[in-house]
PDB file of N, CA and C in Angstrom:
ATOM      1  N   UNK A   1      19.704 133.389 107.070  1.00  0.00           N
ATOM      2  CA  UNK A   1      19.440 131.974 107.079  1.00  0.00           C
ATOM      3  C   UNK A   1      20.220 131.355 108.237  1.00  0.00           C
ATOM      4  N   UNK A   2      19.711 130.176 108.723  1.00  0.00           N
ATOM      5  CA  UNK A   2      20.341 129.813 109.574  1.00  0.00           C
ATOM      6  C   UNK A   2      20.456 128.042 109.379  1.00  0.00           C
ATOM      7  N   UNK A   3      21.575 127.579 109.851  1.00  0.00           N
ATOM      8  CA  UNK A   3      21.764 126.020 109.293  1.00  0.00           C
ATOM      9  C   UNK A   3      22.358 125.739 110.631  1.00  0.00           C
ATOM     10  N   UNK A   4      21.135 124.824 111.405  1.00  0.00           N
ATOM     11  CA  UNK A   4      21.065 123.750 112.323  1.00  0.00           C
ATOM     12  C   UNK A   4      21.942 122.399 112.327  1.00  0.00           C
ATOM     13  N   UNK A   5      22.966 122.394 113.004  1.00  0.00           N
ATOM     14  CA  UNK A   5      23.487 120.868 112.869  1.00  0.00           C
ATOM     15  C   UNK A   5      22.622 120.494 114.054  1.00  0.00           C
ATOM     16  N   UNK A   6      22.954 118.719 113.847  1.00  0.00           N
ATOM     17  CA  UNK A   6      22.409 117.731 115.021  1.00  0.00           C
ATOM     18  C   UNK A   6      23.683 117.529 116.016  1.00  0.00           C
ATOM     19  N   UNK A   7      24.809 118.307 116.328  1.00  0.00           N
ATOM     20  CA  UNK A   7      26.030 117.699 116.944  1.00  0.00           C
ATOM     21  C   UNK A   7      26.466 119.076 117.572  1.00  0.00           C
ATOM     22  N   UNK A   8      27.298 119.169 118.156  1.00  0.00           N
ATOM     23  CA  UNK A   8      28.207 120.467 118.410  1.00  0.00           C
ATOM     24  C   UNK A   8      29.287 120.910 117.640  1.00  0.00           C
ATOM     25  N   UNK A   9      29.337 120.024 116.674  1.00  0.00           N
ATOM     26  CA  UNK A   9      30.807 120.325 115.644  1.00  0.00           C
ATOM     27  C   UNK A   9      29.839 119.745 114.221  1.00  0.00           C
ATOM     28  N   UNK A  10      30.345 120.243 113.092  1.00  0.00           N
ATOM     29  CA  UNK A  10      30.405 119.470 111.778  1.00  0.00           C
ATOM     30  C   UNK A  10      31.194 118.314 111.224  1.00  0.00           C
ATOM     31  N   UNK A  11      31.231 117.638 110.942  1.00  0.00           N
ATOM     32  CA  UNK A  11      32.009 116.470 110.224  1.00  0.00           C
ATOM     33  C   UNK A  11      31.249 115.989 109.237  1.00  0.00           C
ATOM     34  N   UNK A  12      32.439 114.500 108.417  1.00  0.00           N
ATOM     35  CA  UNK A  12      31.623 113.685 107.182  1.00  0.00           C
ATOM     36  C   UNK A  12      30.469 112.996 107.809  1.00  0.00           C
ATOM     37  N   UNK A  13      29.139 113.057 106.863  1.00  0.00           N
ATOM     38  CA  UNK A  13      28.251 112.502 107.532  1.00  0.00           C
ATOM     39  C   UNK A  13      26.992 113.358 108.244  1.00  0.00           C
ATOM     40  N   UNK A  14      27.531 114.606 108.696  1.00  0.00           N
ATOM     41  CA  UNK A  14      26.659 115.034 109.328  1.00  0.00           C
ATOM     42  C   UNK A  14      25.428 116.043 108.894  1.00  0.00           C
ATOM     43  N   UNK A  15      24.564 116.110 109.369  1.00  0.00           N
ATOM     44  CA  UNK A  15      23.188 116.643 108.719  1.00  0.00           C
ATOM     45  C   UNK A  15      22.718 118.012 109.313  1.00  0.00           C
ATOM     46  N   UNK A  16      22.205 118.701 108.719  1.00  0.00           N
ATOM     47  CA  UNK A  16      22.084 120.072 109.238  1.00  0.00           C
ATOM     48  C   UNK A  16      20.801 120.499 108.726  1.00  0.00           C
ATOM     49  N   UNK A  17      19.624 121.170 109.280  1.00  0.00           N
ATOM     50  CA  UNK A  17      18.585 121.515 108.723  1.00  0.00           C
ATOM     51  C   UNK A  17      18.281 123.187 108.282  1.00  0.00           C
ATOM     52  N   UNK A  18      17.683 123.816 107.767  1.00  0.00           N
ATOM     53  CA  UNK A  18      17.434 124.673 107.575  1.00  0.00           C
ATOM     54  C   UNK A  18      16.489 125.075 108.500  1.00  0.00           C
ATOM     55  N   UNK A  19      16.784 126.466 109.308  1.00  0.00           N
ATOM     56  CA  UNK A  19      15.230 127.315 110.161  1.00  0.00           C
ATOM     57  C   UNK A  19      14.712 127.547 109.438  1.00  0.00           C
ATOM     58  N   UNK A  20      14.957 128.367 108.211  1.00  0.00           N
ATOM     59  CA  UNK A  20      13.648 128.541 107.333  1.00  0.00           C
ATOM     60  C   UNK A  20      13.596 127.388 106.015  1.00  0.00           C
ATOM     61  N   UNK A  21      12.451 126.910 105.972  1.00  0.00           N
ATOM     62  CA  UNK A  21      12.419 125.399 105.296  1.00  0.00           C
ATOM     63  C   UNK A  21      12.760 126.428 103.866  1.00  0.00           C
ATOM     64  N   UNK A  22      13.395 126.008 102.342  1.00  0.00           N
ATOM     65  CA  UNK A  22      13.215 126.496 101.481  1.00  0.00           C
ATOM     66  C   UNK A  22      14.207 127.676 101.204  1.00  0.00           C
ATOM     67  N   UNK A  23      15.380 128.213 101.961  1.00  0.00           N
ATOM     68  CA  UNK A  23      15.904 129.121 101.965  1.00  0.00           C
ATOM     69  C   UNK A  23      16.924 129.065 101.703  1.00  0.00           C
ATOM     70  N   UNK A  24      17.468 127.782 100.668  1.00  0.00           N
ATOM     71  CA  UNK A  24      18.841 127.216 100.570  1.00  0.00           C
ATOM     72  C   UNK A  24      19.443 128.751  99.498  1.00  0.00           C
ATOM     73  N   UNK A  25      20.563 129.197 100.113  1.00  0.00           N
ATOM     74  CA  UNK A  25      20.930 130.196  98.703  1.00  0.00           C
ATOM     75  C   UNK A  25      22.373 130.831  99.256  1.00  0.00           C
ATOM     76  N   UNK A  26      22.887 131.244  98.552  1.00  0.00           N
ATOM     77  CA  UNK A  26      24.573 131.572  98.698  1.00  0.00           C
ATOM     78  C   UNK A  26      24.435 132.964  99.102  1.00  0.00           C
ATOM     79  N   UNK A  27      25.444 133.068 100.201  1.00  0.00           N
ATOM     80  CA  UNK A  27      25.596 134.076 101.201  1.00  0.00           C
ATOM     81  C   UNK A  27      25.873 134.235 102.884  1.00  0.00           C
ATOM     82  N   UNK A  28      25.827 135.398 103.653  1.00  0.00           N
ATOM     83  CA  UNK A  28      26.428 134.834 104.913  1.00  0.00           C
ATOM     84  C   UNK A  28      25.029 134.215 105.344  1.00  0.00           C
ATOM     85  N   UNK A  29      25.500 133.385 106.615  1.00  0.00           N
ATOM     86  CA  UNK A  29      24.363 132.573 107.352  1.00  0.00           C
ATOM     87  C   UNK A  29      25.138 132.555 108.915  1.00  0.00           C
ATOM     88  N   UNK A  30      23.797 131.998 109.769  1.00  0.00           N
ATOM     89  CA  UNK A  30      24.542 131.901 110.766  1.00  0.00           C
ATOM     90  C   UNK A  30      24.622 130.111 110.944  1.00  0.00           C
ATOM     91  N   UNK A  31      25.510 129.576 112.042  1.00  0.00           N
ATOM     92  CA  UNK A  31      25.189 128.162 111.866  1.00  0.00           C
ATOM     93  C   UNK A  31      24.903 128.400 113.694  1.00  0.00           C
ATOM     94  N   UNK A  32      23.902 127.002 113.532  1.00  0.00           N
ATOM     95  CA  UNK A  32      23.758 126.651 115.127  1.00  0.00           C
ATOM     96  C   UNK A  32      24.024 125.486 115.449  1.00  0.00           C
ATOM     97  N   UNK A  33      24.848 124.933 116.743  1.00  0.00           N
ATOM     98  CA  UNK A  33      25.011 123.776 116.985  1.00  0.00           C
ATOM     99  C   UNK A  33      23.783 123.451 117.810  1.00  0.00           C
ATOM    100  N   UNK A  34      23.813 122.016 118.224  1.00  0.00           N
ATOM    101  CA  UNK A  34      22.741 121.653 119.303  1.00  0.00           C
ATOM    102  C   UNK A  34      22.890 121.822 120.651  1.00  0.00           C
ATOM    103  N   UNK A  35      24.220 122.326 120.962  1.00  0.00           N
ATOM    104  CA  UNK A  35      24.056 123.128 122.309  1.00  0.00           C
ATOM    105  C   UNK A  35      23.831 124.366 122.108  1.00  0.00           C
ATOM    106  N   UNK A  36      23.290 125.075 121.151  1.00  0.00           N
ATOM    107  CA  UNK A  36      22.940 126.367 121.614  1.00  0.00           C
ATOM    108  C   UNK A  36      24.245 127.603 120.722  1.00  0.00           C
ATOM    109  N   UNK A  37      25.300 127.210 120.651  1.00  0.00           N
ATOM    110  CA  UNK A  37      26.267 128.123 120.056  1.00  0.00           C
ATOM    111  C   UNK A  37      26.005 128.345 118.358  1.00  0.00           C
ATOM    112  N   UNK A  38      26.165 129.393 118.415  1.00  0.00           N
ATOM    113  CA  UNK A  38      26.142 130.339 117.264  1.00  0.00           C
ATOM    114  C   UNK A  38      27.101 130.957 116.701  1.00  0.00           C
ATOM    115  N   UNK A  39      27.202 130.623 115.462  1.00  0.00           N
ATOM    116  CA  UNK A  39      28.212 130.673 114.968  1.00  0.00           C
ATOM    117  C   UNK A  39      27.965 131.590 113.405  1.00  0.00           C
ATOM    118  N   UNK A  40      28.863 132.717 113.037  1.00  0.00           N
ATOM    119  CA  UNK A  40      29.126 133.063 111.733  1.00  0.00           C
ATOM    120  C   UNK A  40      29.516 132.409 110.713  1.00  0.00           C
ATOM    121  N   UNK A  41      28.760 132.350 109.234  1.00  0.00           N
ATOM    122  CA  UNK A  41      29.462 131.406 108.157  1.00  0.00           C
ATOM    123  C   UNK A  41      29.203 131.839 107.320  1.00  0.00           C
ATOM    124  N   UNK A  42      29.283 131.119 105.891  1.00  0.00           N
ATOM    125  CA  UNK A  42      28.734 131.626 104.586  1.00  0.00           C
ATOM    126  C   UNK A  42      28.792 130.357 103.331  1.00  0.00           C
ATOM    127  N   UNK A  43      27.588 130.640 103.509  1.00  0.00           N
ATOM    128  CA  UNK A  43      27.257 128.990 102.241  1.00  0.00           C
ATOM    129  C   UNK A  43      28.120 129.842 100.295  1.00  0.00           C
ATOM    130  N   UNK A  44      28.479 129.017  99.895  1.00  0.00           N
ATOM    131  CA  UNK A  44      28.809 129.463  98.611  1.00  0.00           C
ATOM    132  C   UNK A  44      28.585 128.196  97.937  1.00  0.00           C
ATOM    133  N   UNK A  45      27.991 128.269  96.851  1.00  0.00           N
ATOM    134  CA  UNK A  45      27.789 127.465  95.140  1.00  0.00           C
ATOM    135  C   UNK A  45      29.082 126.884  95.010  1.00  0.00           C
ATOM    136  N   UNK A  46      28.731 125.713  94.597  1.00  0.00           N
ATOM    137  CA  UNK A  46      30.572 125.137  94.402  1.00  0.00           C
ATOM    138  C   UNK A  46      30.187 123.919  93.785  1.00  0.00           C
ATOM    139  N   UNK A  47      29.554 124.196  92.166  1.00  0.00           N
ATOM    140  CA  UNK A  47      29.304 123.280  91.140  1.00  0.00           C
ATOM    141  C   UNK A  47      27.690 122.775  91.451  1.00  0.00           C
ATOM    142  N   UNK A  48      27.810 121.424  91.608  1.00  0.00           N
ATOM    143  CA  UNK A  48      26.464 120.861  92.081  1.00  0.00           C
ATOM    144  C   UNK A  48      26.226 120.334  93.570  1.00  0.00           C
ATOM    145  N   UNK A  49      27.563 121.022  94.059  1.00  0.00           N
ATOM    146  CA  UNK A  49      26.997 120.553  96.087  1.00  0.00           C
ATOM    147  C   UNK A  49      27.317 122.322  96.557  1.00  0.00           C
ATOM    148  N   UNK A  50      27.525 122.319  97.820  1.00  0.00           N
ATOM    149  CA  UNK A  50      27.699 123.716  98.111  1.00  0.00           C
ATOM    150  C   UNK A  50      29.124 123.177  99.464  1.00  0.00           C
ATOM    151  N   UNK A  51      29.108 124.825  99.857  1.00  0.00           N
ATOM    152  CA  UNK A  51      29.769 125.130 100.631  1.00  0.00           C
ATOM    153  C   UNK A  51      30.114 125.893 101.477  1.00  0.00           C
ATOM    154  N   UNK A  52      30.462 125.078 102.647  1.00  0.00           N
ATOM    155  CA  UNK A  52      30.262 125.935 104.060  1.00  0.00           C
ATOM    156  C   UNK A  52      31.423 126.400 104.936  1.00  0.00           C
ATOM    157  N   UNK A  53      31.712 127.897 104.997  1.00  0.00           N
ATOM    158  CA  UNK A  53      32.838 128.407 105.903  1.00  0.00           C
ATOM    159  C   UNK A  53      32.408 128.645 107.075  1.00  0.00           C
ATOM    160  N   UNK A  54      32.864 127.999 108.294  1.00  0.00           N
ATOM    161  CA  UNK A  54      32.297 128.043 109.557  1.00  0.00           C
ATOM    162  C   UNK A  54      33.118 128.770 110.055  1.00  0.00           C
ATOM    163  N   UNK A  55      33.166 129.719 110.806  1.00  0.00           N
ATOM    164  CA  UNK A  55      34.179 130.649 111.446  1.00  0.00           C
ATOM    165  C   UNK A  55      34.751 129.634 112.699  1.00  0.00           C
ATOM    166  N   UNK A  56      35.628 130.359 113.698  1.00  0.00           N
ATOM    167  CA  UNK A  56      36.582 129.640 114.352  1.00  0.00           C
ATOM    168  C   UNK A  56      35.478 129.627 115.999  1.00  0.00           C
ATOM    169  N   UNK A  57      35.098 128.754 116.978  1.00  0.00           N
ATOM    170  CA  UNK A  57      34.579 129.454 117.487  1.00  0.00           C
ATOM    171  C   UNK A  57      34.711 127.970 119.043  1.00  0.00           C
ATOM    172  N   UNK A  58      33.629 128.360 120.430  1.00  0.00           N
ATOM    173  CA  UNK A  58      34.031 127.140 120.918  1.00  0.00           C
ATOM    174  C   UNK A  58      32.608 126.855 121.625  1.00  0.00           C
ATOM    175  N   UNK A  59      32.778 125.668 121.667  1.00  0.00           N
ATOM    176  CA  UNK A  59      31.296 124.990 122.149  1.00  0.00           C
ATOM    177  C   UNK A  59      31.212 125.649 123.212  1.00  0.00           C
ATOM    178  N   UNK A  60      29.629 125.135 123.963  1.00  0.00           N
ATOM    179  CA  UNK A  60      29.300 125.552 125.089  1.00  0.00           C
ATOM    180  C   UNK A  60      30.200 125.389 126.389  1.00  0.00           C
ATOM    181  N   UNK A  61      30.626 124.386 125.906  1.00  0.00           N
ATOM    182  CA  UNK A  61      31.634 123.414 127.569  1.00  0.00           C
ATOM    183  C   UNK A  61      32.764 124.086 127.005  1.00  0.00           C
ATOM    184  N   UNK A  62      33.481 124.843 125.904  1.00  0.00           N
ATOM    185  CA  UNK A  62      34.055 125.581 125.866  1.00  0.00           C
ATOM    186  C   UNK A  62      35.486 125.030 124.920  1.00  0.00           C
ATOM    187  N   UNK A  63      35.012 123.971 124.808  1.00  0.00           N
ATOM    188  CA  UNK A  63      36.074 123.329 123.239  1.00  0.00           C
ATOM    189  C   UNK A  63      36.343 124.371 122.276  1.00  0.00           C
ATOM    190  N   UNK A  64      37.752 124.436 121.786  1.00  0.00           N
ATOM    191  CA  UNK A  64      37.853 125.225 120.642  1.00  0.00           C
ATOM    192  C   UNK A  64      38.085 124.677 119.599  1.00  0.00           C
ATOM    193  N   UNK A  65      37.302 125.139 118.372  1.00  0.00           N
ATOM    194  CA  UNK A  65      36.914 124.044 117.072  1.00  0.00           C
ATOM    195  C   UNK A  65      37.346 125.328 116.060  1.00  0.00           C
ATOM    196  N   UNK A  66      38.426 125.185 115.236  1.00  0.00           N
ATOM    197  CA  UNK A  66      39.114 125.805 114.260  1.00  0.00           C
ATOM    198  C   UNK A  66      38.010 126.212 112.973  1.00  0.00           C
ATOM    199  N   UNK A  67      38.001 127.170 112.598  1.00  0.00           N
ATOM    200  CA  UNK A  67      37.401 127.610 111.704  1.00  0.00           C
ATOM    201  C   UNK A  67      37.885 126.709 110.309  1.00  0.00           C
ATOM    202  N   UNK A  68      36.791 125.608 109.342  1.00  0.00           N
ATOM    203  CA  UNK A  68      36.817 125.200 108.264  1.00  0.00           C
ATOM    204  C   UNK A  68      35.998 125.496 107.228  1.00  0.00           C
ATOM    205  N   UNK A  69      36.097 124.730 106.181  1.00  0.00           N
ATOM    206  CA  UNK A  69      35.034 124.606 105.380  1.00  0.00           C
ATOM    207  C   UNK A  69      34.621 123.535 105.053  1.00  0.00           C
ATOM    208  N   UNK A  70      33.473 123.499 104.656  1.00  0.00           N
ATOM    209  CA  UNK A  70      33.145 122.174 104.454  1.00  0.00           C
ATOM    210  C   UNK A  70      31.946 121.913 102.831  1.00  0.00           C
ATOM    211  N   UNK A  71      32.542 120.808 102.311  1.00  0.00           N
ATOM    212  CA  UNK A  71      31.363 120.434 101.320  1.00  0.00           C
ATOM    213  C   UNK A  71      30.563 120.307 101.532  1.00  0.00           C
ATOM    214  N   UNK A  72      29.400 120.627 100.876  1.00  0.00           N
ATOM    215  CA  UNK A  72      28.055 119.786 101.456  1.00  0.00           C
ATOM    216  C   UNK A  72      27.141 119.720 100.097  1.00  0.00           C
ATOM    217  N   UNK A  73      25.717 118.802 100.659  1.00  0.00           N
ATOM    218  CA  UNK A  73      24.680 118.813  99.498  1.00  0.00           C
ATOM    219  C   UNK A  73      23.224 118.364  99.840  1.00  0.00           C
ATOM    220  N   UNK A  74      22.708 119.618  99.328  1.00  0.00           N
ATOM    221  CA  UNK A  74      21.289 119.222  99.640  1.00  0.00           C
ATOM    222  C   UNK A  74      20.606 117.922  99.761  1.00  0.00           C
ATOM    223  N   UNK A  75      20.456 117.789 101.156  1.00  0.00           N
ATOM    224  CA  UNK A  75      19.298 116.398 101.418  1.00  0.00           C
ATOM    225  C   UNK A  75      17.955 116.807 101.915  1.00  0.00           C
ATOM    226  N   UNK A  76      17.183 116.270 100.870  1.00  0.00           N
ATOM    227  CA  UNK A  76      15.684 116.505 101.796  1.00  0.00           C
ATOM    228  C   UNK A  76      15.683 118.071 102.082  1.00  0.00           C
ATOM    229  N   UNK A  77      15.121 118.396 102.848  1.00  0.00           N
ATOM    230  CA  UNK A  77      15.074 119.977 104.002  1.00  0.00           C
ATOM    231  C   UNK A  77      15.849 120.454 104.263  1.00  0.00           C
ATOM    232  N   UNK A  78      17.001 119.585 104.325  1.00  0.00           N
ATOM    233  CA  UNK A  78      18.755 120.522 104.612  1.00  0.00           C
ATOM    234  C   UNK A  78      19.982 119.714 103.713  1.00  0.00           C
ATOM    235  N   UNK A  79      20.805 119.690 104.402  1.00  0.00           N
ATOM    236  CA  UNK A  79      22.201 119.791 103.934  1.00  0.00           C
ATOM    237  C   UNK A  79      22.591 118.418 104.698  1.00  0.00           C
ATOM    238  N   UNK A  80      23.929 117.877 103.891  1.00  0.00           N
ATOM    239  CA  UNK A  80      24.648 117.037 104.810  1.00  0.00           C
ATOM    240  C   UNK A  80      26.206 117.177 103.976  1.00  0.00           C
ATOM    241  N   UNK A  81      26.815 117.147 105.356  1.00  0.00           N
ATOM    242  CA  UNK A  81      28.304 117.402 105.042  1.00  0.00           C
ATOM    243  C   UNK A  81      28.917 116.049 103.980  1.00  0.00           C
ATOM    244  N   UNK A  82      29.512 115.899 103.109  1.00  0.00           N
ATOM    245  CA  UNK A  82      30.111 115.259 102.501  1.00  0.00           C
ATOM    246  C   UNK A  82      31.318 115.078 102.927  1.00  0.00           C
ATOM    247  N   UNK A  83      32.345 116.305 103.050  1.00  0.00           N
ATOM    248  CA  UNK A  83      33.551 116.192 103.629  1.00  0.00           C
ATOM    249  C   UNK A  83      33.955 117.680 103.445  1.00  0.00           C
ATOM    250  N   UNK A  84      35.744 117.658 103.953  1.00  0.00           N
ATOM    251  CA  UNK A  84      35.914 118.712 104.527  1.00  0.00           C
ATOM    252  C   UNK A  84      36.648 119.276 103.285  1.00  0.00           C
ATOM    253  N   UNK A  85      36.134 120.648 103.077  1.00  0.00           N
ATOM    254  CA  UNK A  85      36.493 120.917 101.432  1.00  0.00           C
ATOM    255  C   UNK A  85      38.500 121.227 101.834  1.00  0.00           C
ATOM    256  N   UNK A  86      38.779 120.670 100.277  1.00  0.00           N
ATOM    257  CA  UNK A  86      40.435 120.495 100.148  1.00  0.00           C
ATOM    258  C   UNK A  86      40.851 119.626 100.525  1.00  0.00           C
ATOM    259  N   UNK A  87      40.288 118.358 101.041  1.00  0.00           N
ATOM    260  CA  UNK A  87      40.820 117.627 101.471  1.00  0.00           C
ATOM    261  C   UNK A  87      40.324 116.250 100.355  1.00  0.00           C
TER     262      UNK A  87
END
């Protein structure tokens, strides 16, 4: 599976779509930003929203963005971050 953000990073707020429409389910995934970087993760069940471990990795222009996790919950066709889990 793969989970599309609209940004180069995740944060509260932000929306992410599914490549394959319908494929929401717990396990590894890859994530893609909108420049193009690809990234290792893994959605896990976490009550009635889910959750996303994004590995550590760096944008295209070459920012380095710390590996988190993040809440999230099904909207529509994809996901949107709620906030940053533990916090």
């Amino acid at each position: 599976m793969i989970i599309g953000f609209t940004h180069t990073h995740a944060y509260p707020g932000a929306k992410a779509s599914l490549h394959e429409a319908g494929t929401l389910a717990a396990g590894p995934c890859t994530v893609e930003f909108s420049d193009g970087t690809r990234v290792p993760a893994a959605l896990h069940r976490a009550g009635e929203s889910w959750e996303l471990d994004v590995a550590a990795y760096r944008t295209a222009r070459g920012t380095a963005i710390a590996g988190k996790r993040w809440r999230m919950r099904a909207e529509g066709d994809g996901l949107k971050v709620i906030a940053r889990a533990g916090d």
